[in-house]
Protein backbone atom coordinates (compact mmCIF):
# COMPACT_ATOMS: atom_id res chain seq x y z
CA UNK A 1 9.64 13.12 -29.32
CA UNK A 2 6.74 14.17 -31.38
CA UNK A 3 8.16 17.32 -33.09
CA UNK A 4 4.09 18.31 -33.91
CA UNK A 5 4.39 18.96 -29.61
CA UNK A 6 4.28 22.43 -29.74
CA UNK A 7 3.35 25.62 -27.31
CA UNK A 8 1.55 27.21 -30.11
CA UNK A 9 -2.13 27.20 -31.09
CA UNK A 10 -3.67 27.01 -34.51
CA UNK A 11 -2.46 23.89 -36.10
CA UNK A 12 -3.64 23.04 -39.22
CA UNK A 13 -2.52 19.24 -40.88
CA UNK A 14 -2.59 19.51 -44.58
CA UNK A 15 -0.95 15.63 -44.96
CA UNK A 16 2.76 16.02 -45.50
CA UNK A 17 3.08 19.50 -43.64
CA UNK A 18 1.45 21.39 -41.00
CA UNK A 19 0.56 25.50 -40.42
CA UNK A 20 0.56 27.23 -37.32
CA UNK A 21 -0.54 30.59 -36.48
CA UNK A 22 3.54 31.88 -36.17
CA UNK A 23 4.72 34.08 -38.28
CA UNK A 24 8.57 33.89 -38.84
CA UNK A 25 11.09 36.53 -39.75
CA UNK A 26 14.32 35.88 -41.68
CA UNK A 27 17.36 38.61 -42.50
CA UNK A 28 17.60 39.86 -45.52
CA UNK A 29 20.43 42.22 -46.81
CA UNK A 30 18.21 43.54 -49.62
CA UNK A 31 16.50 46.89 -49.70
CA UNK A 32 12.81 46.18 -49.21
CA UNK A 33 10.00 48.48 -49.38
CA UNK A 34 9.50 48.27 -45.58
CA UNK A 35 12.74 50.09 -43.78
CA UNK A 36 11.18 50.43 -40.17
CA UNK A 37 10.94 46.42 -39.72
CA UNK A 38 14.63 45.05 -39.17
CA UNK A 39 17.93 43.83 -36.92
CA UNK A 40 20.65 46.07 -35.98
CA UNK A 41 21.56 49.41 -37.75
CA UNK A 42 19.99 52.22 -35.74
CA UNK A 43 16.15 52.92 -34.96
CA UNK A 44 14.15 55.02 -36.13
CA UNK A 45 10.91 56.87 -34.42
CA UNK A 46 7.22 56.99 -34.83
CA UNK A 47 8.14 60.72 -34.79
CA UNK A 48 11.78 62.19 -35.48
CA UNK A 49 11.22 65.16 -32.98
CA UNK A 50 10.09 63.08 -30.06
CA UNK A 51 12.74 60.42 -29.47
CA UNK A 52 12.42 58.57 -25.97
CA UNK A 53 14.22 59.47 -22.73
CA UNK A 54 17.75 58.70 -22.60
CA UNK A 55 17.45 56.43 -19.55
CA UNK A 56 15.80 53.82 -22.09
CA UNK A 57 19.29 53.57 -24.14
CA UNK A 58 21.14 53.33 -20.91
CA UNK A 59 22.15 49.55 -19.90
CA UNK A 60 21.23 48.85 -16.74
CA UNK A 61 24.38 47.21 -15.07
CA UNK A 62 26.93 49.34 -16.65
CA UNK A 63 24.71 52.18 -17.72
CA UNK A 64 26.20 52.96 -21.03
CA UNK A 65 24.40 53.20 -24.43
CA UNK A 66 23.44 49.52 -26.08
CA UNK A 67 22.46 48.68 -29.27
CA UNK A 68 19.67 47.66 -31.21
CA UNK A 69 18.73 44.30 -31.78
CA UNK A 70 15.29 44.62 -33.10
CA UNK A 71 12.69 47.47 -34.52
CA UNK A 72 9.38 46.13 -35.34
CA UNK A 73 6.58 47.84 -37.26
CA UNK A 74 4.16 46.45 -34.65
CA UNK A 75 1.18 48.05 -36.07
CA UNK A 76 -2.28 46.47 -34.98
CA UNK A 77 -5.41 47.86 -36.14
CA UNK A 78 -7.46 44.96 -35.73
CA UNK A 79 -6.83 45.14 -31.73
CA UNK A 80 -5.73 49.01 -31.55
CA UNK A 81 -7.53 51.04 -34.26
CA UNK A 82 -6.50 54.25 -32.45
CA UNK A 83 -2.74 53.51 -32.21
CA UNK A 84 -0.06 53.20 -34.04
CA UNK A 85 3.11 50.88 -32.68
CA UNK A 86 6.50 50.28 -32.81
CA UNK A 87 8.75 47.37 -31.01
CA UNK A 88 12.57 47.66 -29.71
CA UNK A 89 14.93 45.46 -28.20
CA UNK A 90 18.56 46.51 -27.31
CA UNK A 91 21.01 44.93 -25.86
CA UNK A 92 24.49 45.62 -24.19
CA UNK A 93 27.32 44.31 -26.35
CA UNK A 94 29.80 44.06 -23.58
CA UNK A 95 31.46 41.04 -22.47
CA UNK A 96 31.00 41.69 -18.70
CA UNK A 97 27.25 42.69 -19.06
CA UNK A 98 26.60 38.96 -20.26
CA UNK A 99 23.74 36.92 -18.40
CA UNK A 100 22.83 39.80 -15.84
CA UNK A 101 19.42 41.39 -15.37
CA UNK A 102 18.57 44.60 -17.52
CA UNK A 103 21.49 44.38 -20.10
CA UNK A 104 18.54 43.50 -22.64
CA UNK A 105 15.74 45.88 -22.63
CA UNK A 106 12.96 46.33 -24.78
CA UNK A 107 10.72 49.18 -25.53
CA UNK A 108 7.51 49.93 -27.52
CA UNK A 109 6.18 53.38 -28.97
CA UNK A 110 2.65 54.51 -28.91
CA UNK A 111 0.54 56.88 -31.31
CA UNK A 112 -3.32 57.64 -30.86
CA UNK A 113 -4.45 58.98 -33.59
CA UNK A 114 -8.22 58.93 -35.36
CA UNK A 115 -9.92 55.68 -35.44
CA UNK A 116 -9.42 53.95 -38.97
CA UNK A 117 -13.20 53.04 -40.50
CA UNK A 118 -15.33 50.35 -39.02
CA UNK A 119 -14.85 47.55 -40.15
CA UNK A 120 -18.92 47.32 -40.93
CA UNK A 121 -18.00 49.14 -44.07
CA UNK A 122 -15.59 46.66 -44.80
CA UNK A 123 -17.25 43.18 -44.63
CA UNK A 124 -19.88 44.84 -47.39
CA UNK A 125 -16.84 45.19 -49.51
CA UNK A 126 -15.40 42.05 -49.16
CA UNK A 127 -18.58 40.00 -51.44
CA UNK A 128 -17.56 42.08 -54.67
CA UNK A 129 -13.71 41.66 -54.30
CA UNK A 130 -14.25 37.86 -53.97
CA UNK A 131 -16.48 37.49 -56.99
CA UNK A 132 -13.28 39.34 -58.98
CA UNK A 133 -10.78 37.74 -57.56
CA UNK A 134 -12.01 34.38 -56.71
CA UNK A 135 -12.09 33.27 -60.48
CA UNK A 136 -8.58 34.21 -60.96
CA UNK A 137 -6.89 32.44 -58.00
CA UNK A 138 -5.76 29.72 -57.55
CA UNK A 139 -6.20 27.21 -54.38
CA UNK A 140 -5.32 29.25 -51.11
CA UNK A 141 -1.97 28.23 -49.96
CA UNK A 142 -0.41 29.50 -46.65
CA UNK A 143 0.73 32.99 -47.78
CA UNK A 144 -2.75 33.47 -48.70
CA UNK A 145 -4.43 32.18 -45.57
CA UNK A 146 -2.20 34.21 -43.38
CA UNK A 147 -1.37 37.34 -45.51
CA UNK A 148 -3.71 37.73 -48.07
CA UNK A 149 -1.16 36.99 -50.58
CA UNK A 150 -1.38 34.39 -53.40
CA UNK A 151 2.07 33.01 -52.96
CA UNK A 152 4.97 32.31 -49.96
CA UNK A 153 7.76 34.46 -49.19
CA UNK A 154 10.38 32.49 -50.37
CA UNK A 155 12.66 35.29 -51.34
CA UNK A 156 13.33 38.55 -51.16
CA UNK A 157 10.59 40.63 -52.84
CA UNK A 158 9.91 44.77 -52.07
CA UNK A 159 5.79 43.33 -53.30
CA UNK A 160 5.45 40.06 -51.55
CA UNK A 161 6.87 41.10 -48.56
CA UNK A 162 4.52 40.99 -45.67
CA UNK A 163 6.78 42.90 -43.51
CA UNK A 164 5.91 46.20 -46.55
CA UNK A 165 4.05 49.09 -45.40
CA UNK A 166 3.23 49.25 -49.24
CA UNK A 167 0.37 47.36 -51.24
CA UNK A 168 1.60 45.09 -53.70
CA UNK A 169 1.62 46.09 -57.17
CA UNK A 170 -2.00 45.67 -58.55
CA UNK A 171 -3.56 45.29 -55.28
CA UNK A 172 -5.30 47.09 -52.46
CA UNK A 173 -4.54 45.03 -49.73
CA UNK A 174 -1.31 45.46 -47.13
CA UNK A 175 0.96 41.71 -46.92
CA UNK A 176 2.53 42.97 -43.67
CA UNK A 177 0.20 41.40 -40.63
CA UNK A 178 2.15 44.03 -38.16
CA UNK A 179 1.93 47.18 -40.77
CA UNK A 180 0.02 49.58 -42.04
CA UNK A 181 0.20 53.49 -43.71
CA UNK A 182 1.08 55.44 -40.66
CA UNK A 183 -1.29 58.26 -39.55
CA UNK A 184 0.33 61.47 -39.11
CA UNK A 185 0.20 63.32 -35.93
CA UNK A 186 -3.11 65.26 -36.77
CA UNK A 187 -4.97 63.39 -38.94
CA UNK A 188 -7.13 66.50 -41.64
CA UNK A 189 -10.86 66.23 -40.71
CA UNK A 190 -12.14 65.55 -44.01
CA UNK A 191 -9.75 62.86 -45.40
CA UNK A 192 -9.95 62.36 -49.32
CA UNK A 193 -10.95 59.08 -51.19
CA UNK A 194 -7.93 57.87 -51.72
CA UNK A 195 -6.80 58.48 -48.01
CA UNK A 196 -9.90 56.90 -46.59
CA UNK A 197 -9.15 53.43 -48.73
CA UNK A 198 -5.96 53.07 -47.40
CA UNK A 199 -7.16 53.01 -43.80
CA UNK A 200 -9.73 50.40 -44.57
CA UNK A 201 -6.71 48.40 -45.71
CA UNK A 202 -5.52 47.46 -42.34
CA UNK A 203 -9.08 46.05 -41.05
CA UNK A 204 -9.15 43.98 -44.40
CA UNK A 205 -5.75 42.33 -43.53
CA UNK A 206 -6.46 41.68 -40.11
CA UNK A 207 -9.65 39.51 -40.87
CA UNK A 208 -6.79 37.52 -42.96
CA UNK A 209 -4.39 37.26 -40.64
CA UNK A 210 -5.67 38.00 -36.90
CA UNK A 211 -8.33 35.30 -37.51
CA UNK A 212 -6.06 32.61 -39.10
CA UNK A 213 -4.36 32.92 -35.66
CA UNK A 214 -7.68 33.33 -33.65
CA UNK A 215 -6.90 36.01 -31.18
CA UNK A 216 -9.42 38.54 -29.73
CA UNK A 217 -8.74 42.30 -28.22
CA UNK A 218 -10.04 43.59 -24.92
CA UNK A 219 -12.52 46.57 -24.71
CA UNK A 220 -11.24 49.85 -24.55
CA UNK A 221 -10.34 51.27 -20.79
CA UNK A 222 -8.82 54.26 -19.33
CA UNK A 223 -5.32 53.79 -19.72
CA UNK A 224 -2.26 55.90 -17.41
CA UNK A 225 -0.70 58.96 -19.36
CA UNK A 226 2.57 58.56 -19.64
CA UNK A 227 5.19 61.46 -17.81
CA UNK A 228 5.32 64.51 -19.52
CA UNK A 229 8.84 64.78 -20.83
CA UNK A 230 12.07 63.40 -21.59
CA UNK A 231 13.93 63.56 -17.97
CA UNK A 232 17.40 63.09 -20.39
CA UNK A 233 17.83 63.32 -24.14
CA UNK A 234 18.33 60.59 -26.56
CA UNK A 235 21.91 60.01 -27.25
CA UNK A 236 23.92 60.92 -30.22
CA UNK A 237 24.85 58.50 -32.46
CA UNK A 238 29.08 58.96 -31.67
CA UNK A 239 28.24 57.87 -27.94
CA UNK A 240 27.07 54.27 -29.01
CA UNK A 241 29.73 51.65 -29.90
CA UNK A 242 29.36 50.49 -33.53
CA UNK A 243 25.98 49.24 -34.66
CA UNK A 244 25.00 45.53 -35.69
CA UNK A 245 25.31 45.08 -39.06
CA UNK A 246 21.12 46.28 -40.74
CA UNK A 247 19.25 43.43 -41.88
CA UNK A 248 15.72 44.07 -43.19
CA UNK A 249 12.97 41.18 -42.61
CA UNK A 250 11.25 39.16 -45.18
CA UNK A 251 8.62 37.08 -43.91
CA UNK A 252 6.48 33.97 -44.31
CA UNK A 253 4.26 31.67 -42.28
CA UNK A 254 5.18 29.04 -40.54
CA UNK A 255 5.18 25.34 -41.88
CA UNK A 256 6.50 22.42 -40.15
CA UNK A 257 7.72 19.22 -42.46
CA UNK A 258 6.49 15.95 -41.36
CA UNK A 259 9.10 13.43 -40.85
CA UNK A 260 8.10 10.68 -42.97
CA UNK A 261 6.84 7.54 -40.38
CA UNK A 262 9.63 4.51 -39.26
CA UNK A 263 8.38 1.04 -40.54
CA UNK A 264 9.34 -1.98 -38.37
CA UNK A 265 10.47 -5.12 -40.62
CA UNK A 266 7.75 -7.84 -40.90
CA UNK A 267 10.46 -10.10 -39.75
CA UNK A 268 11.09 -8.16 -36.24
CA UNK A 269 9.17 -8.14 -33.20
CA UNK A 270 9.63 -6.08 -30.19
CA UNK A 271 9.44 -7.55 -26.56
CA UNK A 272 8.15 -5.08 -24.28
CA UNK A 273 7.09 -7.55 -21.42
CA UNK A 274 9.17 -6.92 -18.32
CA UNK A 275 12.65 -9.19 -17.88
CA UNK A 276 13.88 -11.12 -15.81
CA UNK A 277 14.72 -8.63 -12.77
CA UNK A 278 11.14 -6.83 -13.26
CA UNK A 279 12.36 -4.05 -15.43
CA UNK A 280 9.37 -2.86 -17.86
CA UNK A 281 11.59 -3.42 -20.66
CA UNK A 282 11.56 -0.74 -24.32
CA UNK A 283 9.50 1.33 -21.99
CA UNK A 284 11.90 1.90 -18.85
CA UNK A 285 14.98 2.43 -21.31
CA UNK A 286 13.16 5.42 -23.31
CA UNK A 287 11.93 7.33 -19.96
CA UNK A 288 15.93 6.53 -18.71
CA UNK A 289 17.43 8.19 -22.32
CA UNK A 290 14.34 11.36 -21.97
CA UNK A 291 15.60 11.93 -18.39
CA UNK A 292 18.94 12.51 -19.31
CA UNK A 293 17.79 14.84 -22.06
CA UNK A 294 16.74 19.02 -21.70
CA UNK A 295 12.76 18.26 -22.47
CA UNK A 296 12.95 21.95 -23.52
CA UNK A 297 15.85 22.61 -25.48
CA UNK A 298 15.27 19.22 -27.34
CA UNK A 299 11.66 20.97 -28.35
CA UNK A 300 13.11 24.53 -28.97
CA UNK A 301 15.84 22.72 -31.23
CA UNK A 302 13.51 20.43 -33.27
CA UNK A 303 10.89 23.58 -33.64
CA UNK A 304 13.54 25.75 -35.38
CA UNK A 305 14.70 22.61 -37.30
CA UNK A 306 12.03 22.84 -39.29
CA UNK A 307 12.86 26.40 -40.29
CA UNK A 308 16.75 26.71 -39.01
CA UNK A 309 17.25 30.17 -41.01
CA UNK A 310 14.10 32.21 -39.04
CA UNK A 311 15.60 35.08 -36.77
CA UNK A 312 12.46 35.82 -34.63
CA UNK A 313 8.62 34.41 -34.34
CA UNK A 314 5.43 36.39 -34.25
CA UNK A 315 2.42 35.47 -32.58
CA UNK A 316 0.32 37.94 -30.55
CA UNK A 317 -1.34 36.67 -27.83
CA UNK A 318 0.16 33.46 -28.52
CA UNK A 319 2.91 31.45 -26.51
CA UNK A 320 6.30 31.23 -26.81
CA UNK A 321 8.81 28.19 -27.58
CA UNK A 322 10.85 27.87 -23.92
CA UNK A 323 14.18 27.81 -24.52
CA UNK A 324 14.48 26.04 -21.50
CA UNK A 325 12.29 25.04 -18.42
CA UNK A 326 14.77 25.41 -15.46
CA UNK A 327 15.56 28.94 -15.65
CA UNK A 328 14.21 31.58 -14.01
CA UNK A 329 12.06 32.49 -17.08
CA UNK A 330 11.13 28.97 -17.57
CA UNK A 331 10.13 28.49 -14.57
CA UNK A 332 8.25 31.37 -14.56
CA UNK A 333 6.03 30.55 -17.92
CA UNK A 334 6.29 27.20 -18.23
CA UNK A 335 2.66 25.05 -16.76
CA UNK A 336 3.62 22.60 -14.08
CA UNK A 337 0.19 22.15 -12.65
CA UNK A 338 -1.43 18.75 -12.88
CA UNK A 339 -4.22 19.66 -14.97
CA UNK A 340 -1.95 21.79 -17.80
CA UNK A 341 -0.63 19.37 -20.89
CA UNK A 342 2.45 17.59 -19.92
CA UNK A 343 5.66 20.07 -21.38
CA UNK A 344 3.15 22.67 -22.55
CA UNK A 345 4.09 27.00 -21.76
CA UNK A 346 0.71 28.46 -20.18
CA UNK A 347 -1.29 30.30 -22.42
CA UNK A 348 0.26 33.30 -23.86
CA UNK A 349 1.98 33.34 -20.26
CA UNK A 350 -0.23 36.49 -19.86
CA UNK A 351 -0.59 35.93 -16.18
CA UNK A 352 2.79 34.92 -15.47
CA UNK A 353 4.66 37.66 -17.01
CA UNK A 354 5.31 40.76 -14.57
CA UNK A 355 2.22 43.01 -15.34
CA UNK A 356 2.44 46.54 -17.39
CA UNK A 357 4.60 49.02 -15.00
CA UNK A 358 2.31 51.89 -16.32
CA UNK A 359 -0.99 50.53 -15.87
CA UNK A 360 -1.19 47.68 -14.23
CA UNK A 361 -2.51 45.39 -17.07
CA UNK A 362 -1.77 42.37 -18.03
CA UNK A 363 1.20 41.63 -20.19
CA UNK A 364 1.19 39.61 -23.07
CA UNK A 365 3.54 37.19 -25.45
CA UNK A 366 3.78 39.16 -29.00
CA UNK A 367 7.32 38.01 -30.42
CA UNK A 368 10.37 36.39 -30.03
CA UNK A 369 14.04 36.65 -30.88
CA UNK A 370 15.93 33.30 -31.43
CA UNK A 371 19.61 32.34 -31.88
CA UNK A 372 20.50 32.39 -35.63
CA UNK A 373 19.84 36.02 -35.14
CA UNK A 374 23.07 35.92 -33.13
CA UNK A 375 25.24 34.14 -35.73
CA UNK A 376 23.58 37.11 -38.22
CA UNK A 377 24.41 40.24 -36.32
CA UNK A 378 28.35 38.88 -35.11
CA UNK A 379 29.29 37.28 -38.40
CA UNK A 380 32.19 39.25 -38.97
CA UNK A 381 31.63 41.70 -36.46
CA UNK A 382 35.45 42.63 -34.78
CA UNK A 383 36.34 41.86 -31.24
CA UNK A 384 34.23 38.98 -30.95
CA UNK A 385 35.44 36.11 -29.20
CA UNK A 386 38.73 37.60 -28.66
CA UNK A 387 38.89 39.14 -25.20
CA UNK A 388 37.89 42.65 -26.48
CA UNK A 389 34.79 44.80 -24.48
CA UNK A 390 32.80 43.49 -26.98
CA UNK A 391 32.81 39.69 -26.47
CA UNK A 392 29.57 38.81 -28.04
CA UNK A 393 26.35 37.93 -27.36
CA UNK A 394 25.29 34.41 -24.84
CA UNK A 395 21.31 34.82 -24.84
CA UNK A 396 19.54 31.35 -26.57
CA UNK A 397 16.04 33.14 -26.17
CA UNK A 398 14.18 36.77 -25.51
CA UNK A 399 10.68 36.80 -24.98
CA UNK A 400 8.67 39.70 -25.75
CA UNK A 401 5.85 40.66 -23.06
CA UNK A 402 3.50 43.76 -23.64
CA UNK A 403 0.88 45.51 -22.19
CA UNK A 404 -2.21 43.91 -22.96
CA UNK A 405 -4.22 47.35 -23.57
CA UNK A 406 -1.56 48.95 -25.18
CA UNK A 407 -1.22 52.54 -22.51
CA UNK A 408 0.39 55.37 -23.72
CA UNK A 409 -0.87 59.16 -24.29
CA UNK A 410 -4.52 59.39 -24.47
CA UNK A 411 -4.19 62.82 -26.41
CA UNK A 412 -3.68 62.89 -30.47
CA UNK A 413 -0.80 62.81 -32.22
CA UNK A 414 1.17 62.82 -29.17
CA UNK A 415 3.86 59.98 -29.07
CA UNK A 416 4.56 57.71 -25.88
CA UNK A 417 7.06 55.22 -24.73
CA UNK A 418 6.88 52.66 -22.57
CA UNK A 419 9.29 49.84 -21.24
CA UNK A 420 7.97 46.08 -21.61
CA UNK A 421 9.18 42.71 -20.44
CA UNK A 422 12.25 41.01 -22.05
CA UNK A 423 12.28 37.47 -20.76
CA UNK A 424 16.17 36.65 -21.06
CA UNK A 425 16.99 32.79 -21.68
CA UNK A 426 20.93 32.57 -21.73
CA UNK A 427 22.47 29.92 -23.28
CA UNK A 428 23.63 27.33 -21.02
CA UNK A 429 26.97 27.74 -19.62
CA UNK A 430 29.87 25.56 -20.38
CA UNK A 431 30.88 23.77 -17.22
């Protein structure tokens, strides 16, 4: 199997390794300058007075509290220049809510506020920070192609991290491709110098980062308000069972290794003319040995080979790596159609996924969560695997659908929730 077969766009061969336009997300257990990005602990809001309804920490087969999996500073400003974001997935940690519908939910918080500057202003910028900066760096590597950083995130650093909501010492420019200085709820009219050059920043980074991946936003439309209103209030933190361990995210692009080519001995040849009974040979033996093998999980493995320590993958608008073809979300994403790429996930998915609940839109692939971040949140965690409520998670994939427009409250400073799509893959189970 060619392990260059991928579901995601933006490919780029540089000889013994190859970039694609995913970003990938590893645990860290360091304190980094970015606190809102992470796995397990407890979230945190876009504003403290206006958590969501209740009924999104609710589990929806046993319909007590879950926990959190994932909080994502899913900041856009390249596609939403009015909004901030934030990304949640929970999950229910008991044993008897494994594998069933709605015991994984995920949720993402909206923010209009005013637009950041046009980006006209930028690009008129950009001419006199190359001519300074050109003569001082070095050949772009990946970290600078994706994140406008001169150097990979190879460890744990509060200034290289593009996960930070901080610039890195020295510099004006944001590394986090999701994150950017968070406008208050009532942004002053006249905003001073120094407040007007850190909006800019997240238009700069998205012309390093959004185009690397090549991905476009719709026009504006009207958009559905959300409910005025909590019906029920957010939990207190004594009703939830005990949190996931916190992990903060460091991040880097991806790179896959390329395996270095088999040569056949001079002194071998290989016979694939068809025997004796009118067999095909090499051929008819390697189709026999892919049959018996999951097409899909044989990618999914080999993809996070590459990079076996990565907890989730970013890609908006991209696609996602199936976990699987056979199951219902498999099935559901993954191009059967004569004229699609043989073992290739449609586009993004976008018209596949169940649409936005609130507006009707489109939804669209932004991120995934994959299994190491299982062996991260249990190791060590009590109860699991021995029979207790708790009996750990059994998911191999969750897919992250939003709304392509991005609803929520048209009015300012006014925060909004909304429930997306979590596209469950379960592990297979042991016969």
């Amino acid at each position: 199997m060619d392990p260059y077969d991928s579901d995601s766009s933006g490919f780029e061969d540089e000889g013994d390794y190859t970039e694609t336009g995913v970003v990938l997300g590893y645990a860290s257990e360091e304190i980094i300058e970015d606190t809102v990005t992470h796995i397990g602990g407890w979230p945190t809001w876009l504003d403290d007075s206006t958590p969501p309804s209740g009924e999104f920490a609710k589990c929806k087969v046993c319909n007590n509290p879950m926990l959190l999996l994932l909080e994502l500073d899913g900041e856009l400003y390249e596609h939403f220049p009015d909004a901030d974001r934030r990304l949640y997935i929970f999950s229910c940690p008991r044993k008897a809510c494994n594998r069933k519908p709605g015991s994984i939910r995920a949720l993402r918080a909206t923010r209009q506020h005013k637009s950041h500057q046009p980006p006209q202003k930028i690009e008129k910028q950009e001419p006199e920070k190359k001519e300074v900066e050109q003569p001082q760096a070095p050949k772009p590597d990946l970290g600078a192609s994706l994140f406008g950083s001169s150097t990979l995130i190879n460890s744990v650093s509060a200034n290289a991290n593009p996960f930070s909501s901080k610039p890195a010492s020295g510099s004006t420019q944001f590394a986090n491709p999701f994150a950017a200085p968070v406008a208050g709820p009532a942004p002053a009219p006249a905003p001073s110098p120094a407040s007007t050059e850190t909006k800019s920043t997240p238009n700069t980074l998205a012309e390093s980062f959004a185009d690397k991946v090549r991905v476009s936003s719709p026009p504006p439309s009207a958009q559905t308000a959300a409910p005025a209103g909590p019906p029920t209030p957010w939990p207190e933190q004594s009703e939830f069972p005990e949190p996931y361990t916190n992990y903060y995210i460091d991040a880097e692009g991806e790179t896959l290794s390329r395996p270095p080519t088999p040569k056949i001995p001079d002194n071998v040849t290989i016979d694939t003319s068809e025997d004796a009974e009118g067999g095909s040979g090499g051929a008819d033996a390697k189709d026999d040995l892919e049959s018996d093998i999951d097409k899909a999980f044989l990618k999914f493995s080999t993809r996070l080979g590459h990079n076996p320590e990565q907890v989730l993958r970013y890609e908006f608008r991209g696609s996602p790596l199936l976990y699987s073809y056979t199951d219902a979300v498999g099935k559901l994403l993954h191009d059967t159609t004569p004229s699609a790429v043989k073992n290739t996930t449609k586009s993004s998915g976008a018209s596949r996924m169940p649409r936005c609940q609130s507006c009707g839109s489109e939804r669209v692939f932004e991120m995934q969560l994959v299994p190491h971040t299982i062996s991260v949140l249990e190791e060590g965690r009590p109860g699991v695997g021995l029979g207790k409520d708790d009996g750990g998670m059994e998911w191999g994939n969750i897919i992250l659908g939003v709304c392509n427009r991005n609803c929520g409250p048209k009015e300012i400073g006014v925060v909004g929730y909304r429930e997306e799509w979590a596209g469950v893959q379960w592990e297979e189970a042991a016969n």
